[in-house]
N, C-alpha and C. Protein backbone atom coordinates (compact mmCIF):
# COMPACT_ATOMS: atom_id res chain seq x y z
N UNK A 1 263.68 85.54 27.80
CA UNK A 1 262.97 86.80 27.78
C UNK A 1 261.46 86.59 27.71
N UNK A 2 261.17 85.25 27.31
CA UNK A 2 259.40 85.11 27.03
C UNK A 2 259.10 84.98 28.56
N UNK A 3 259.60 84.76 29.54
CA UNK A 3 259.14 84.41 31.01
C UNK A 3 259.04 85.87 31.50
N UNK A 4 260.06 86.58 31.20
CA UNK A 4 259.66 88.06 31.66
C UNK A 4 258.67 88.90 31.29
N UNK A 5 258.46 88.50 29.71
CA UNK A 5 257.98 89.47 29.05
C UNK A 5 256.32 88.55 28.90
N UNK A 6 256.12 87.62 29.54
CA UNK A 6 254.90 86.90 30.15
C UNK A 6 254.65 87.23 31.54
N UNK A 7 255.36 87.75 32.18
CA UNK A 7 255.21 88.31 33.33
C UNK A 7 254.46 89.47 33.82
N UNK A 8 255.11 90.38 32.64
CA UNK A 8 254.79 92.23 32.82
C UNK A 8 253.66 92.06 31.73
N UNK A 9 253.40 91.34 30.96
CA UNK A 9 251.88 91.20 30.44
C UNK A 9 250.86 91.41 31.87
N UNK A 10 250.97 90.26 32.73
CA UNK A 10 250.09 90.11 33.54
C UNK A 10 250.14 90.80 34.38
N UNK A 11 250.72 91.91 34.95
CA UNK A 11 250.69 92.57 35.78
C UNK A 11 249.15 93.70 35.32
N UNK A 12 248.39 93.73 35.81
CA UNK A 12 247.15 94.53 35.48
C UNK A 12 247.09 95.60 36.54
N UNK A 13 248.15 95.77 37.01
CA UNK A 13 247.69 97.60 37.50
C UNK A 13 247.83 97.47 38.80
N UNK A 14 247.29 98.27 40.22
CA UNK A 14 246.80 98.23 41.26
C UNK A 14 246.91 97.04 41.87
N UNK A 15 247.33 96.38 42.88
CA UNK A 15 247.15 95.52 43.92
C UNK A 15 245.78 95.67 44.46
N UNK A 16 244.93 95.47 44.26
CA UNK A 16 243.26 95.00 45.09
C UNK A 16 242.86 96.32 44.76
N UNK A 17 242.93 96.92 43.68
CA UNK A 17 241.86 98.39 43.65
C UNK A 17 240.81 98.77 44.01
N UNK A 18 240.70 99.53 44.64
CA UNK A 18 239.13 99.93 45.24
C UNK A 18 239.02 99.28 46.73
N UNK A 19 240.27 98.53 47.20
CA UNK A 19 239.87 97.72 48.24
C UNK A 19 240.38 98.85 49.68
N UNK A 20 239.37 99.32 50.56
CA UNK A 20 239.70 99.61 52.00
C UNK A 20 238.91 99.47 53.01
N UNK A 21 239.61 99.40 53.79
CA UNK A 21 238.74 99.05 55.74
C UNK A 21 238.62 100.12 56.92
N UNK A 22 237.56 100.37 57.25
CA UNK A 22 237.19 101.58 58.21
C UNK A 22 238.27 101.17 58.97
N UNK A 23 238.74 101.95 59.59
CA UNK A 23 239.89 102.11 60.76
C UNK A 23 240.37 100.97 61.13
N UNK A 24 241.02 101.04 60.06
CA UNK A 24 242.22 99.73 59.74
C UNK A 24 243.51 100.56 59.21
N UNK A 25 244.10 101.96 60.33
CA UNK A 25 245.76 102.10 59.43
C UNK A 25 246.72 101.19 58.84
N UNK A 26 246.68 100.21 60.43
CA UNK A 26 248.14 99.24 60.04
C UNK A 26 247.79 98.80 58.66
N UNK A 27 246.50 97.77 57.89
CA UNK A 27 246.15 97.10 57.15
C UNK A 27 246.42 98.41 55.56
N UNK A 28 245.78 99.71 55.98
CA UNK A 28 246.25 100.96 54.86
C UNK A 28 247.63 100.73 54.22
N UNK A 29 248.38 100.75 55.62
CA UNK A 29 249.81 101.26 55.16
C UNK A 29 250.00 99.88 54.88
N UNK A 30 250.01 98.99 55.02
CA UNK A 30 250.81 97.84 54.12
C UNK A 30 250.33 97.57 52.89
N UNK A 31 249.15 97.68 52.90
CA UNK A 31 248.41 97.59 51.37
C UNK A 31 249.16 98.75 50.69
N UNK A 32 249.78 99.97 50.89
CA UNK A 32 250.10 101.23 50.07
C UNK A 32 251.15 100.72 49.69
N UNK A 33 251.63 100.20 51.01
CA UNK A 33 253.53 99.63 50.65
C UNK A 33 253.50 98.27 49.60
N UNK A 34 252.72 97.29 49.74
CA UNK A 34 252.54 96.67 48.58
C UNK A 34 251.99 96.91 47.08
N UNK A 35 251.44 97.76 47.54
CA UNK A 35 251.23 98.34 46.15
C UNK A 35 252.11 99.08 45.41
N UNK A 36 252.61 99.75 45.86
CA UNK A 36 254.28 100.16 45.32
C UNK A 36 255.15 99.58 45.18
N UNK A 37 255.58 98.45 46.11
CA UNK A 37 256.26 97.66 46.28
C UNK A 37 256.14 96.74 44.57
N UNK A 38 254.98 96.30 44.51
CA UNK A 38 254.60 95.47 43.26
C UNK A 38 254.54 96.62 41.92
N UNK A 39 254.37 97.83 42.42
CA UNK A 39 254.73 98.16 40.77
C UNK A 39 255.99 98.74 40.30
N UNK A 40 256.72 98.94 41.64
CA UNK A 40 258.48 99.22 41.21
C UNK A 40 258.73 97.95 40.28
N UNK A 41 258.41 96.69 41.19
CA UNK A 41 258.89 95.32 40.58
C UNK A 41 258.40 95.56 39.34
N UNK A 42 257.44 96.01 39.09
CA UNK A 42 256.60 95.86 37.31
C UNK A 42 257.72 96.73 36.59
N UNK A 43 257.74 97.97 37.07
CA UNK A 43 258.58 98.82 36.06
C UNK A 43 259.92 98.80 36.31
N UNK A 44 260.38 98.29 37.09
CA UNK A 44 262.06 97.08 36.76
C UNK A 44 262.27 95.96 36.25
N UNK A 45 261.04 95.35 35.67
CA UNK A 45 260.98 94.54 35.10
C UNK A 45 261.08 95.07 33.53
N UNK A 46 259.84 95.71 33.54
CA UNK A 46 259.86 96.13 31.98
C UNK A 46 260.82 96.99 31.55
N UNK A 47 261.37 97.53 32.36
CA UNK A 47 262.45 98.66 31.83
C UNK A 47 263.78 97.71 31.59
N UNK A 48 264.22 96.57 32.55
CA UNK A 48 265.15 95.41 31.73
C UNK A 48 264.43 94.93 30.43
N UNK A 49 263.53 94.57 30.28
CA UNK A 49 262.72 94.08 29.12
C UNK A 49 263.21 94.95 27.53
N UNK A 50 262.66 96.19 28.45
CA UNK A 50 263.24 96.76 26.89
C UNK A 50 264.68 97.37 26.68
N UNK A 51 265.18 96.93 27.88
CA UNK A 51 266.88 97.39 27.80
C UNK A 51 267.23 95.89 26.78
N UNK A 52 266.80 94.92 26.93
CA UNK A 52 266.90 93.46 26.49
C UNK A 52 266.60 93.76 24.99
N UNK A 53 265.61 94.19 25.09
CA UNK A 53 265.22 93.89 23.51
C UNK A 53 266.07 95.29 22.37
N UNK A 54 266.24 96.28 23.49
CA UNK A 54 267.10 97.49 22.37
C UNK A 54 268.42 96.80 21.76
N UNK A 55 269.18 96.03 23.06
CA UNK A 55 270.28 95.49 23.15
C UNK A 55 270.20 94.51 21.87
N UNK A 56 269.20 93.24 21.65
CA UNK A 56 269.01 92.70 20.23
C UNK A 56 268.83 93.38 18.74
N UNK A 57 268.70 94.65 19.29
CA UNK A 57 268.07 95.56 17.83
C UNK A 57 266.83 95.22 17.64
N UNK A 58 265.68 94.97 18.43
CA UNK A 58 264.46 94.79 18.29
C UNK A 58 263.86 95.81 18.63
N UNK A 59 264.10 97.11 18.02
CA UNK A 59 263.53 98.29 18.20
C UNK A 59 262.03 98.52 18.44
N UNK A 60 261.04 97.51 17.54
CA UNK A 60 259.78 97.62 18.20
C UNK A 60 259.36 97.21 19.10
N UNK A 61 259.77 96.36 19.67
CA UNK A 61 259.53 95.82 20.75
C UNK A 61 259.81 96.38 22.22
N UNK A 62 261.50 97.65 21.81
CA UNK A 62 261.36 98.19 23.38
C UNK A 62 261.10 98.80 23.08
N UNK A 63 260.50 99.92 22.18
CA UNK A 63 259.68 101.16 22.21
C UNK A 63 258.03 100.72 22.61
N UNK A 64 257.76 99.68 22.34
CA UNK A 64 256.58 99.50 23.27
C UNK A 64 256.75 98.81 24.53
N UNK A 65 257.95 98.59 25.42
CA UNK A 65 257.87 98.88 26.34
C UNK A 65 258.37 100.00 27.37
N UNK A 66 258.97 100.92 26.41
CA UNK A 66 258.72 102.00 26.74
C UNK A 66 257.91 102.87 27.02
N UNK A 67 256.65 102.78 25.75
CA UNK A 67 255.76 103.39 25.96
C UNK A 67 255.20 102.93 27.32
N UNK A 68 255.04 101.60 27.85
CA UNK A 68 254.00 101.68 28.49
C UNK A 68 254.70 102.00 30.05
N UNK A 69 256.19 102.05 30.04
CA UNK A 69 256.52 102.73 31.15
C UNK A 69 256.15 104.12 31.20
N UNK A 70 256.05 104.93 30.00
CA UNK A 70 255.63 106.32 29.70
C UNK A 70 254.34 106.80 30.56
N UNK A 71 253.45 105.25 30.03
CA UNK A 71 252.21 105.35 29.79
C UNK A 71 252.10 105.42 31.54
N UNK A 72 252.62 104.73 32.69
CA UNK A 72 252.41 104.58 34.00
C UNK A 72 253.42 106.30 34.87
N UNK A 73 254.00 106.36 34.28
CA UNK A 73 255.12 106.99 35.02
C UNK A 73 255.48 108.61 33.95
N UNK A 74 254.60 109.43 33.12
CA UNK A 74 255.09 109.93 32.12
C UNK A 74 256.06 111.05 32.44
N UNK A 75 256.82 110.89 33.84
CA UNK A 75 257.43 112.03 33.95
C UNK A 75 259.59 111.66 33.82
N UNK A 76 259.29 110.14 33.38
CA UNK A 76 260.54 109.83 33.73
C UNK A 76 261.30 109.87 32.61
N UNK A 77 262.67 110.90 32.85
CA UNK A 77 263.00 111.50 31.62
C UNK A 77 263.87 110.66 30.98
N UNK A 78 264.68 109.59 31.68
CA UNK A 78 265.48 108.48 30.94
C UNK A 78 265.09 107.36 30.31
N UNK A 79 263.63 107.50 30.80
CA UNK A 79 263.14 106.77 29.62
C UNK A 79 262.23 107.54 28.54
N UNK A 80 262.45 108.59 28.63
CA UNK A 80 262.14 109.57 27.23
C UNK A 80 263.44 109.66 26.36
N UNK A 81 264.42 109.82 27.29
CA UNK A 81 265.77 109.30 26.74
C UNK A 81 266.42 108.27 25.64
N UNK A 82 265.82 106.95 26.30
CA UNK A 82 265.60 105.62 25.43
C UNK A 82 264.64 105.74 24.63
């Protein structure tokens, strides 16, 4: 669990923020799709993370990774659930 949970540490947000090119669609749309692409992976990561750690009874530990799925996504009700 320390490899995962060293993982979704480092994830810092945005794929290249702030980054775009005058009339460059194709280059838009793949940058959009990677960028989503990489933060589904983040918040399927962390959401096993703290399915992992509820599962040990380490209650503080997935409520803060809960929160910070909250904190990206605050509309998702199954993890208001958890």
């Amino acid at each position: 669990m320390g490899e995962l949970q060293a993982a979704v540490d480092r994830y810092a947000g945005d794929f290249m923020p702030g980054f775009n090119l005058t009339n460059a669609d194709p280059f838009d749309v793949w940058l959009r799709d990677r960028r989503e692409a990489l933060h589904r992976q983040w918040l399927g990561a962390l959401t096993s993370l703290a399915e992992a750690y509820h599962a040990r009874g380490d209650a503080a530990h997935a409520e803060r990774c809960y929160r910070r799925i909250l904190d990206a996504e605050p509309w998702r009700e199954e993890t208001h659930r958890a």
